[in-house]
Every structure is written in C-alpha cells, then in structure tokens.
Protein backbone atom coordinates (compact mmCIF):
# COMPACT_ATOMS: atom_id res chain seq x y z
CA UNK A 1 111.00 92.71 59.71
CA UNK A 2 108.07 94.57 61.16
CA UNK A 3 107.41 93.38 64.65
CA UNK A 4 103.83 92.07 64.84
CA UNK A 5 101.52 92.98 67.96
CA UNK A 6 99.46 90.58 69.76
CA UNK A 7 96.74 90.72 72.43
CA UNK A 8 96.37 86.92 74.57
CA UNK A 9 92.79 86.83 75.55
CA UNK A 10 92.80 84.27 78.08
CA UNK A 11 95.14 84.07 81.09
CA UNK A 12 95.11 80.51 82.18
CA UNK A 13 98.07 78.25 81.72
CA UNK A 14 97.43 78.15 77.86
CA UNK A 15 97.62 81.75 77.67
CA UNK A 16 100.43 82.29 80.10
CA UNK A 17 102.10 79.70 78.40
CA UNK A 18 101.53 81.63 75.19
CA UNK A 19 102.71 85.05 76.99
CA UNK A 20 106.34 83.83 77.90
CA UNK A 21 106.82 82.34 74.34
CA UNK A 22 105.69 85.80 72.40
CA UNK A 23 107.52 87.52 75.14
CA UNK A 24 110.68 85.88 74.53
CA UNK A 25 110.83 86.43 70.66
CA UNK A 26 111.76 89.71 69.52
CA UNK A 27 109.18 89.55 66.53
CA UNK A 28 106.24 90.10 68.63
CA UNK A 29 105.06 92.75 70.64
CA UNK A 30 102.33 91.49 73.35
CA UNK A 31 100.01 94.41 73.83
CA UNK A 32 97.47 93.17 75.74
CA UNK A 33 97.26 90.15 78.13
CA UNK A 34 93.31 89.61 79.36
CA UNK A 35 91.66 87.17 81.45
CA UNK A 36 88.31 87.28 82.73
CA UNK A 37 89.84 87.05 86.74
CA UNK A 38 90.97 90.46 88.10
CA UNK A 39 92.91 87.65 90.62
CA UNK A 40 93.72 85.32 88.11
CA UNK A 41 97.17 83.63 88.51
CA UNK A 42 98.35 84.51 84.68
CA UNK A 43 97.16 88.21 85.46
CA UNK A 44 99.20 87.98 88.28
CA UNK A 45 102.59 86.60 86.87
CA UNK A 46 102.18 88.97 83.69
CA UNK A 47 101.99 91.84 86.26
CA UNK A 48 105.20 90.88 88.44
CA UNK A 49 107.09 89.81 85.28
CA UNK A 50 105.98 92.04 82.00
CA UNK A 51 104.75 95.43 83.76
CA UNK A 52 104.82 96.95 80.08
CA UNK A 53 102.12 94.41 79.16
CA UNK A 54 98.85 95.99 79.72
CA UNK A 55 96.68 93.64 81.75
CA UNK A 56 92.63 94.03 82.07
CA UNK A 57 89.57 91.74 82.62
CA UNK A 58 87.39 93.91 80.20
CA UNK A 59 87.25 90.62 77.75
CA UNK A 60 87.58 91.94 73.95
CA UNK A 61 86.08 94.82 74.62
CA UNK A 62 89.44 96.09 75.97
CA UNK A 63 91.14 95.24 72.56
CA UNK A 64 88.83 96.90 70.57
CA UNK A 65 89.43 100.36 72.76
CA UNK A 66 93.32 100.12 73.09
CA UNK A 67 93.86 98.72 70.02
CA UNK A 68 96.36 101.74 68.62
C-alpha cells in the first residue's frame, strides 16, 4: 500500500490530536504541520517530538509551495 501524505493545518488540540494519530500509523506520512502561532503549543510539541515534520505559520500558502 502506497503511504498517503498529509499536511494538518491547524495546531490546536484538534490538530495535535490529529498529528500523534497519523504519526503513529505507518500509512501516513505527515508532511506538514501548520498553525497560525509561531509559539503555538502544537507547533511546539510537533517540534520537540516529530523534528522530520516540517512546521510553519505560512497558513496554506505553505502547502501549496512545499507540496512535492
């Protein structure tokens, strides 16, 4: 099966929440994880626990750049 990749816009506790359940199945690939807070406590804990997840507060204007 082809692992599917998925950017979380929104880093509150519904995204965060979101983040550790795609992170801990191995048919996902989180790509991006944005909030709108550069000090944002999901930003934070996605930073200190999945530093291979890129993290920005560019909104969905930083999906449509990295998107490859």
């Amino acid at each position: 099966m082809t692992k599917k990749r998925v950017a979380i816009i929104g880093s509150g506790n519904i995204g965060t929440d979101l983040l550790v359940k795609f992170m801990s199945n191995e048919n996902f690939i989180v790509h991006s994880f944005i909030g709108h807070n550069k000090d944002s406590k999901g930003l934070l804990f996605c930073n200190d626990h999945y530093p291979d997840v890129n993290t920005s507060v560019e909104s969905i204007d930083f999906v449509k750049i990295k998107r490859n």
